[in-house]
PDB file of N, CA and C in Angstrom:
ATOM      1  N   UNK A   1     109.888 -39.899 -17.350  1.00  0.00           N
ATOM      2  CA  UNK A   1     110.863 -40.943 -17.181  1.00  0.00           C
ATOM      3  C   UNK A   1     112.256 -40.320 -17.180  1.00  0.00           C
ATOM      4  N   UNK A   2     112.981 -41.009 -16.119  1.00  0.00           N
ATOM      5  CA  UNK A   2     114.081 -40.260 -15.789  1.00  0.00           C
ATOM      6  C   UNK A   2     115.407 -41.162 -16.140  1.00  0.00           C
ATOM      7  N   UNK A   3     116.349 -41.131 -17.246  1.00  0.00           N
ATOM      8  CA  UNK A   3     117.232 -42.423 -17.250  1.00  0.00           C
ATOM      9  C   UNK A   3     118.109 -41.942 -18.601  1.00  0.00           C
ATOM     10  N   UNK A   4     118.593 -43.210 -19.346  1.00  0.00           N
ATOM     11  CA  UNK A   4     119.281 -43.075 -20.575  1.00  0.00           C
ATOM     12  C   UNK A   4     119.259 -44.603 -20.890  1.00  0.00           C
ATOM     13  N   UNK A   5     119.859 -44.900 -22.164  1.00  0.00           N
ATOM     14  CA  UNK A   5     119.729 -46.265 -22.587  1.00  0.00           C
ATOM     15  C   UNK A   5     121.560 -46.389 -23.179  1.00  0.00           C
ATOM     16  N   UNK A   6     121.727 -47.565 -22.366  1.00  0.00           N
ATOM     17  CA  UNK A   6     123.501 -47.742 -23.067  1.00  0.00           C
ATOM     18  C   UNK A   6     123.342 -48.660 -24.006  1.00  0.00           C
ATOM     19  N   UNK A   7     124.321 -48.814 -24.563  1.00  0.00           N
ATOM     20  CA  UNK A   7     124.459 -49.815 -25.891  1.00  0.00           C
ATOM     21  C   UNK A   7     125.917 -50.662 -25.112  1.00  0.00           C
ATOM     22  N   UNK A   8     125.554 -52.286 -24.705  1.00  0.00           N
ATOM     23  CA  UNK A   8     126.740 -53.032 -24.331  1.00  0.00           C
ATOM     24  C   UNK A   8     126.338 -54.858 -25.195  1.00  0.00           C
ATOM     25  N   UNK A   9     127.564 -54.759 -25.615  1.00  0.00           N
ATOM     26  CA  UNK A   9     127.946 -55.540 -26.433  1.00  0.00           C
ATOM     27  C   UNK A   9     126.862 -55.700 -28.131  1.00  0.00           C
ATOM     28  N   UNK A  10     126.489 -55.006 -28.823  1.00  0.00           N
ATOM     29  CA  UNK A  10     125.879 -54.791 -29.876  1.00  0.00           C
ATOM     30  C   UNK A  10     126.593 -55.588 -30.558  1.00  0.00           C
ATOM     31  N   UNK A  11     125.586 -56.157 -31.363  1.00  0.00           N
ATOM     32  CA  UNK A  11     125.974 -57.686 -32.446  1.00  0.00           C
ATOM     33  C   UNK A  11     126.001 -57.040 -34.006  1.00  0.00           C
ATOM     34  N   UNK A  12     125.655 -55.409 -34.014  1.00  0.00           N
ATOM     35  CA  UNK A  12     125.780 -54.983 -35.544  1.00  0.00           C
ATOM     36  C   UNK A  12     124.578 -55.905 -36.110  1.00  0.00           C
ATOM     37  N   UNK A  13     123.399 -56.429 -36.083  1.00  0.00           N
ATOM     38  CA  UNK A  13     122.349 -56.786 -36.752  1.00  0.00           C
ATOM     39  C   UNK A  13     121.197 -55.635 -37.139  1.00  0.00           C
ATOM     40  N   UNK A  14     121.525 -54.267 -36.594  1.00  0.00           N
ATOM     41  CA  UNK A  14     120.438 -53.468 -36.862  1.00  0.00           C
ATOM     42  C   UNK A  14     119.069 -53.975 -36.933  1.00  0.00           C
ATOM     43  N   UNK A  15     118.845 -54.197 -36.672  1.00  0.00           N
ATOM     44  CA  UNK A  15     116.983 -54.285 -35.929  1.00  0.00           C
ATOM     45  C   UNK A  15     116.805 -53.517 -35.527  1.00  0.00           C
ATOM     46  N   UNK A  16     117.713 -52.468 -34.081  1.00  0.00           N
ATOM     47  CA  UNK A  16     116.987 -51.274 -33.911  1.00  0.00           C
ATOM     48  C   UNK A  16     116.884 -49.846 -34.496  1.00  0.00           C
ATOM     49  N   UNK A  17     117.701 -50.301 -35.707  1.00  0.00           N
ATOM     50  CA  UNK A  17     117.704 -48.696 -36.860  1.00  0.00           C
ATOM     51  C   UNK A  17     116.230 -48.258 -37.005  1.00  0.00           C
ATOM     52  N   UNK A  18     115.333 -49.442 -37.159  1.00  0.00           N
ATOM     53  CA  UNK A  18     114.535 -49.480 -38.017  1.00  0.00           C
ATOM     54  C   UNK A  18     112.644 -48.813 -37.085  1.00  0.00           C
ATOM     55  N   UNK A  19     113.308 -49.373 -35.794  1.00  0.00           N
ATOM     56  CA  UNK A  19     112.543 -48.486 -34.472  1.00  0.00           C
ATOM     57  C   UNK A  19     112.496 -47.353 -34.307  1.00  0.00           C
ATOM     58  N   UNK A  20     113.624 -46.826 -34.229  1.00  0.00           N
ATOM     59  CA  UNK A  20     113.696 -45.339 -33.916  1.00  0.00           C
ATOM     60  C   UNK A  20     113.166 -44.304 -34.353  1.00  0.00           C
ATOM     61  N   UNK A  21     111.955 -43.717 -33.840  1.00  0.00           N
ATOM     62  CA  UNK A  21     111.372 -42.790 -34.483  1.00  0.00           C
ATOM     63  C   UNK A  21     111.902 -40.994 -34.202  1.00  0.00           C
ATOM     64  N   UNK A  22     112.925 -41.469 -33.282  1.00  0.00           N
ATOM     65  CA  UNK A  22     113.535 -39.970 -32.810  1.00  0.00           C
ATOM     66  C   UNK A  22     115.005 -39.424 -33.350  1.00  0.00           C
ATOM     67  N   UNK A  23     115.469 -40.857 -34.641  1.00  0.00           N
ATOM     68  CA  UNK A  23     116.710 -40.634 -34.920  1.00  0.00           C
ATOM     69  C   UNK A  23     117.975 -40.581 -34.165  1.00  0.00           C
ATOM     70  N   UNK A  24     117.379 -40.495 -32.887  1.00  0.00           N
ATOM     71  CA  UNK A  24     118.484 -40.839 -31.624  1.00  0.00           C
ATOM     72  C   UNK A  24     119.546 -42.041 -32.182  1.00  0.00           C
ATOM     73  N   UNK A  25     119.280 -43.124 -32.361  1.00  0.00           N
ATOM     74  CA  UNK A  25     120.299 -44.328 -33.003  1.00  0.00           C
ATOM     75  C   UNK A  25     120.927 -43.983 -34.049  1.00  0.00           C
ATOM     76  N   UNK A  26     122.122 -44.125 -34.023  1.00  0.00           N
ATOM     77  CA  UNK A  26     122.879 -44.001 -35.231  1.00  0.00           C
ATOM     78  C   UNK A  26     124.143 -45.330 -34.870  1.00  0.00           C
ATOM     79  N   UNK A  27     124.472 -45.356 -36.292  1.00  0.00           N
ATOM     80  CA  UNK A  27     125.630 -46.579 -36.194  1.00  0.00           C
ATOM     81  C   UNK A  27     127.430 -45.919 -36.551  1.00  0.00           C
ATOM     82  N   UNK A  28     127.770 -46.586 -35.481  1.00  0.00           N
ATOM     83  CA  UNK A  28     129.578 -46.346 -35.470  1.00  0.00           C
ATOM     84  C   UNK A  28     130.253 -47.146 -35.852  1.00  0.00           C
ATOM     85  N   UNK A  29     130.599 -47.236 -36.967  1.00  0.00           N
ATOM     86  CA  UNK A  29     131.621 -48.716 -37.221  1.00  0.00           C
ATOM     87  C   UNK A  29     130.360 -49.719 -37.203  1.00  0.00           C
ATOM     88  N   UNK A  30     129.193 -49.804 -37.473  1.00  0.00           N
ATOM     89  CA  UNK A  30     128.609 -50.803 -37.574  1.00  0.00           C
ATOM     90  C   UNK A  30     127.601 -51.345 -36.157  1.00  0.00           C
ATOM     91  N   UNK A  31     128.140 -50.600 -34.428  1.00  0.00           N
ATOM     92  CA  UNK A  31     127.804 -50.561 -33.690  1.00  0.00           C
ATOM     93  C   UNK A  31     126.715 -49.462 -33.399  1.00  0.00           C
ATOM     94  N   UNK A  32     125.618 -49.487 -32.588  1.00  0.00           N
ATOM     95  CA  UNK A  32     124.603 -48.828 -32.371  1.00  0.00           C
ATOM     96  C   UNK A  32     125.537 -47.896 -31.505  1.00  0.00           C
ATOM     97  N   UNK A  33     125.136 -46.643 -31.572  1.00  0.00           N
ATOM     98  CA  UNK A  33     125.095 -45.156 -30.212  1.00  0.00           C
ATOM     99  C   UNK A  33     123.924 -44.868 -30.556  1.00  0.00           C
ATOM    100  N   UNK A  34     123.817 -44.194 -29.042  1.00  0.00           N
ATOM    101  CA  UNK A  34     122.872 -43.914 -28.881  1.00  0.00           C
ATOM    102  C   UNK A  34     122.723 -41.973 -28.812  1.00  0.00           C
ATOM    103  N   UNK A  35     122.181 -41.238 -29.030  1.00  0.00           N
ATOM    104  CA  UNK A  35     122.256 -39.361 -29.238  1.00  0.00           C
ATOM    105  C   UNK A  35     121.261 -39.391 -28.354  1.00  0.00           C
ATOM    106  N   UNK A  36     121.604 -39.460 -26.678  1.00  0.00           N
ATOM    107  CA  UNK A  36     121.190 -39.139 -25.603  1.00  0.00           C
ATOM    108  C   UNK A  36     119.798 -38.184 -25.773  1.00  0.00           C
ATOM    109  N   UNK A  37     120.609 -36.808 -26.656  1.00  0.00           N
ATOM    110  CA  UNK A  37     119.807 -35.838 -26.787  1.00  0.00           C
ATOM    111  C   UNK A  37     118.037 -35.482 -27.499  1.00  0.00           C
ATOM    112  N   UNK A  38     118.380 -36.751 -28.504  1.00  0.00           N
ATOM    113  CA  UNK A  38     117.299 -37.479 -29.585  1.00  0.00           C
ATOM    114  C   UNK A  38     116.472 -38.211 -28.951  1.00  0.00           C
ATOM    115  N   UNK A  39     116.802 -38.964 -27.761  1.00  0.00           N
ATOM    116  CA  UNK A  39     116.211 -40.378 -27.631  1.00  0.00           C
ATOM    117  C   UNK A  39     114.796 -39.634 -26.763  1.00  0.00           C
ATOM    118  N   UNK A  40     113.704 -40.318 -26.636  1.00  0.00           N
ATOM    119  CA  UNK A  40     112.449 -39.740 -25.912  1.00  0.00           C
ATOM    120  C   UNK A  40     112.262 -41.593 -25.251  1.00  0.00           C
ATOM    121  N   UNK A  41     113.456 -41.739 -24.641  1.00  0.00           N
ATOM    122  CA  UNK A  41     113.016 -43.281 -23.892  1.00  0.00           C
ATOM    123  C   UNK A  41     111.890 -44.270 -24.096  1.00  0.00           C
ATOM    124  N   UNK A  42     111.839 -44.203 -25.721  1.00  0.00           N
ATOM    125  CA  UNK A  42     110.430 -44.967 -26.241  1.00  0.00           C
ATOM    126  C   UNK A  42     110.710 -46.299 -25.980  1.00  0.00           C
ATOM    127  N   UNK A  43     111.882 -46.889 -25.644  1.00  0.00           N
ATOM    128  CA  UNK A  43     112.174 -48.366 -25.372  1.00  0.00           C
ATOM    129  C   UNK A  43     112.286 -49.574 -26.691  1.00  0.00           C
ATOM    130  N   UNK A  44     111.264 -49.156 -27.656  1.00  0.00           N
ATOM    131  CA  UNK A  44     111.774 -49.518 -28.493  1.00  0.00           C
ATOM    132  C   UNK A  44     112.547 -50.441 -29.220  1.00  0.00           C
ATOM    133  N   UNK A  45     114.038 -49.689 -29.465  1.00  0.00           N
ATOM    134  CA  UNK A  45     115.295 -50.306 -29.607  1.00  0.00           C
ATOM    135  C   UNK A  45     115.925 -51.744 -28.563  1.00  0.00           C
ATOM    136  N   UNK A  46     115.063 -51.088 -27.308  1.00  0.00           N
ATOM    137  CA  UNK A  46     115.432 -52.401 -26.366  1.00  0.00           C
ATOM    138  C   UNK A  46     114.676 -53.465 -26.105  1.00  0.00           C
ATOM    139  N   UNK A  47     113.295 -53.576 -27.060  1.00  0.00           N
ATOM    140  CA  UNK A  47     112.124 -54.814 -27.017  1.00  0.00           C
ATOM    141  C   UNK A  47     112.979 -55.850 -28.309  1.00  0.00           C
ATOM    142  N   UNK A  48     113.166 -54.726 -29.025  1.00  0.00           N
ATOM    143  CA  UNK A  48     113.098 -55.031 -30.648  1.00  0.00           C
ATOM    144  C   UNK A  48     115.234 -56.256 -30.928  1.00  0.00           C
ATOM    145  N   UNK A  49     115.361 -55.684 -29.771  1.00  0.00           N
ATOM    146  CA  UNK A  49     117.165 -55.937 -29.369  1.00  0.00           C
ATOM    147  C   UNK A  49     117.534 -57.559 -29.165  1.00  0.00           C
ATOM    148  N   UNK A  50     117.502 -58.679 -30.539  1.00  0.00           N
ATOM    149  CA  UNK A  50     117.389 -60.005 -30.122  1.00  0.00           C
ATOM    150  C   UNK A  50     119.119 -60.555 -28.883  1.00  0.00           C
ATOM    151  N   UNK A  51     119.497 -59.407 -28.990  1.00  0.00           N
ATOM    152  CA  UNK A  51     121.110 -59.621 -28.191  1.00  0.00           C
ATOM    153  C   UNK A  51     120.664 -59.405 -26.652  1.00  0.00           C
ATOM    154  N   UNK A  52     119.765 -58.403 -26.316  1.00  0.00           N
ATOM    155  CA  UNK A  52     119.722 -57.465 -25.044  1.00  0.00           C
ATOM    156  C   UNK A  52     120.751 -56.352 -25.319  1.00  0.00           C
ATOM    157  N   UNK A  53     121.582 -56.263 -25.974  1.00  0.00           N
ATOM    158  CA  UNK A  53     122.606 -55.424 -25.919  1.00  0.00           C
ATOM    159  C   UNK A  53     122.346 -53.954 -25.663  1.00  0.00           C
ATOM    160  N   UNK A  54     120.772 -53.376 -25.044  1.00  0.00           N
ATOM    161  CA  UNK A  54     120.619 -51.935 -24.880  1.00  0.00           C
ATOM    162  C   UNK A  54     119.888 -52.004 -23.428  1.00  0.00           C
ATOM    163  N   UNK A  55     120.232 -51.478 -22.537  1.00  0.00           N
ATOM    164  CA  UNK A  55     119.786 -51.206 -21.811  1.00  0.00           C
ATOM    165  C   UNK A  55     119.196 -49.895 -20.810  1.00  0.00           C
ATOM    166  N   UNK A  56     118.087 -50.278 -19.986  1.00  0.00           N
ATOM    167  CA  UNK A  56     117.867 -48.719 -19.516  1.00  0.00           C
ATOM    168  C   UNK A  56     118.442 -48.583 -18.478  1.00  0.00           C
ATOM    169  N   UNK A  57     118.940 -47.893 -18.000  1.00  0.00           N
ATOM    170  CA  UNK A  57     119.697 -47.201 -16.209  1.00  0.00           C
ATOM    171  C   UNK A  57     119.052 -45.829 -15.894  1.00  0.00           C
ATOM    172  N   UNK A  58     118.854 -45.639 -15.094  1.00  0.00           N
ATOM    173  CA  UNK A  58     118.207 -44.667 -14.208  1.00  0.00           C
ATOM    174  C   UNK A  58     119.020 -43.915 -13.556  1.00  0.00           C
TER     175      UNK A  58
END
């Protein structure tokens, strides 16, 4: 899989801290980033996301 996952408009509810099995997610001020380098595009963070606020792009 070829892509990355952005973080747009994050509501700070963390739900997807708790997914991440690659440590890729971390929080800024309370907002999700994402560590490009960490992430293994498990999707995850973006089922689990009651906002949508993560998305995948290719």
């Amino acid at each position: 899989m070829n892509g990355y996952i952005i973080v747009l408009g994050c509501k700070k509810c963390g739900k997807c801290d708790s997914v991440c099995n690659t440590g890729a997610l971390e929080r800024v001020d309370g907002t999700a980033r994402i560590d490009h380098g960490k992430c293994n595009l498990c999707m995850r963070c973006i089922v689990i996301c009651p906002n949508k606020a993560l998305k995948y792009l290719e």
